[in-house]
Protein backbone atom coordinates (compact mmCIF):
# COMPACT_ATOMS: atom_id res chain seq x y z
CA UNK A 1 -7.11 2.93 -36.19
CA UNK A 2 -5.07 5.18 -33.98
CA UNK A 3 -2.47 3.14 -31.97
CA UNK A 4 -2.43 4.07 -28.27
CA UNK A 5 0.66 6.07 -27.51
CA UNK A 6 2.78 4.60 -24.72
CA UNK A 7 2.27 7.30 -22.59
CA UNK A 8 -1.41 7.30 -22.01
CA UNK A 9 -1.32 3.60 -21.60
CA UNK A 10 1.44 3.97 -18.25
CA UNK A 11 -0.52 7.42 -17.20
CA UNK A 12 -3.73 4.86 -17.53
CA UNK A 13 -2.06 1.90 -15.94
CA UNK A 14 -0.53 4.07 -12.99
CA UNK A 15 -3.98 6.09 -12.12
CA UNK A 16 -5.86 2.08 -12.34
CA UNK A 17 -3.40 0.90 -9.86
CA UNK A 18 -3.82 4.16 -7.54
CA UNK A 19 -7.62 3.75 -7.85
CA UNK A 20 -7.58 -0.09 -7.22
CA UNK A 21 -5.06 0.74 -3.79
CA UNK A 22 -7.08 3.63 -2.53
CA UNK A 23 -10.44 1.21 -2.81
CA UNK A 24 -8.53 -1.80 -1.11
CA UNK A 25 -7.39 0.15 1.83
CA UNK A 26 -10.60 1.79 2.46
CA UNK A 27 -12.33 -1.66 2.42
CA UNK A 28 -9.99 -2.82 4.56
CA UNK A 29 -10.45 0.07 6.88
CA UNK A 30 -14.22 -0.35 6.38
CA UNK A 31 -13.53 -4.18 7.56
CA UNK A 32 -11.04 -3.36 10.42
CA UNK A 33 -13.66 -0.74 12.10
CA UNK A 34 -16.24 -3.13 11.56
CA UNK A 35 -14.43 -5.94 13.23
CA UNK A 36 -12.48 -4.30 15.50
CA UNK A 37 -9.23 -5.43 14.31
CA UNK A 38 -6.74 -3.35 14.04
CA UNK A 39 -4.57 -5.75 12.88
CA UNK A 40 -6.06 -6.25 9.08
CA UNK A 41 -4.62 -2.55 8.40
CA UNK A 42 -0.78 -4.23 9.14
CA UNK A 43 1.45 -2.96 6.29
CA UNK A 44 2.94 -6.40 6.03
CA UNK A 45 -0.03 -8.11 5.70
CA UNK A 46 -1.79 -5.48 2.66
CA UNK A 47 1.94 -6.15 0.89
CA UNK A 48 1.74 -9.88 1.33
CA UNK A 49 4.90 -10.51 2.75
CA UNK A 50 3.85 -12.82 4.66
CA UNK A 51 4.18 -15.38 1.39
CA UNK A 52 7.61 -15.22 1.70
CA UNK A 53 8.34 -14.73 5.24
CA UNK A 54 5.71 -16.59 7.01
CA UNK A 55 4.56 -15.06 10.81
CA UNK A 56 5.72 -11.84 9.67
CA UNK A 57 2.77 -10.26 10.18
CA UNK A 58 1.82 -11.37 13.86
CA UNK A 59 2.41 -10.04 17.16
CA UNK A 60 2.60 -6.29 18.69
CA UNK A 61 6.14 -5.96 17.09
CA UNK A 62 4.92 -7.02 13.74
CA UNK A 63 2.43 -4.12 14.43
CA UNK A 64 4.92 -1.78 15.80
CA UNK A 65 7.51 -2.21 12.90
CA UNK A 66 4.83 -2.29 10.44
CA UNK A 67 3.93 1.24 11.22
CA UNK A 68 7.35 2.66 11.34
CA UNK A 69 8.15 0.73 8.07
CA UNK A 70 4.81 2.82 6.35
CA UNK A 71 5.91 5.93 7.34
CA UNK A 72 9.98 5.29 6.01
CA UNK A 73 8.54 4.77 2.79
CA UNK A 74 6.02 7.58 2.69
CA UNK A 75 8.58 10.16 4.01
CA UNK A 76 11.73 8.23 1.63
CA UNK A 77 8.75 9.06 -1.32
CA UNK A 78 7.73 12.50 -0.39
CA UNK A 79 11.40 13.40 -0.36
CA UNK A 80 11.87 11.63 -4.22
CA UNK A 81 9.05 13.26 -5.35
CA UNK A 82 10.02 16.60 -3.40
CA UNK A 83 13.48 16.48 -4.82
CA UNK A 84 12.09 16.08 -8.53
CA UNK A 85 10.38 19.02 -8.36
């Protein structure tokens, strides 16, 4: 029996977790236009970090810094992943 090699398994684990986010935020996108709620898309909310900081994830600056936090990350990742390369 061939043993699976280590780096299949994290290519495998890393393209399940991609697949699993992709099909959680379009649900909740789905879910959001359906209910007209823009609210369920807050970044705090999909990350949970509302477990450990409770009302973190209500009111218009919740919304506001939730947004701006989204695109740090995305720009602080496009620049990793730019710089790599």
């Amino acid at each position: 029996m061939k043993l699976i090699h280590k780096k299949h398994a994290l290519q495998a684990l890393k393209q399940f977790i991609l697949f699993s986010a992709i099909i959680h935020l379009f649900s909740l996108s789905l879910f959001s236009i359906i209910k007209r709620d823009g609210t369920l898309l807050n970044y705090f909310d999909i990350l949970d970090i509302d477990l450990f900081f409770p009302f973190v994830g209500e009111g218009i600056g919740s919304q506001v810094l939730s947004f701006v936090v989204a695109i740090i990350v995305y720009f602080v990742l496009y620049c990793v992943c730019s710089y790599k390369k």
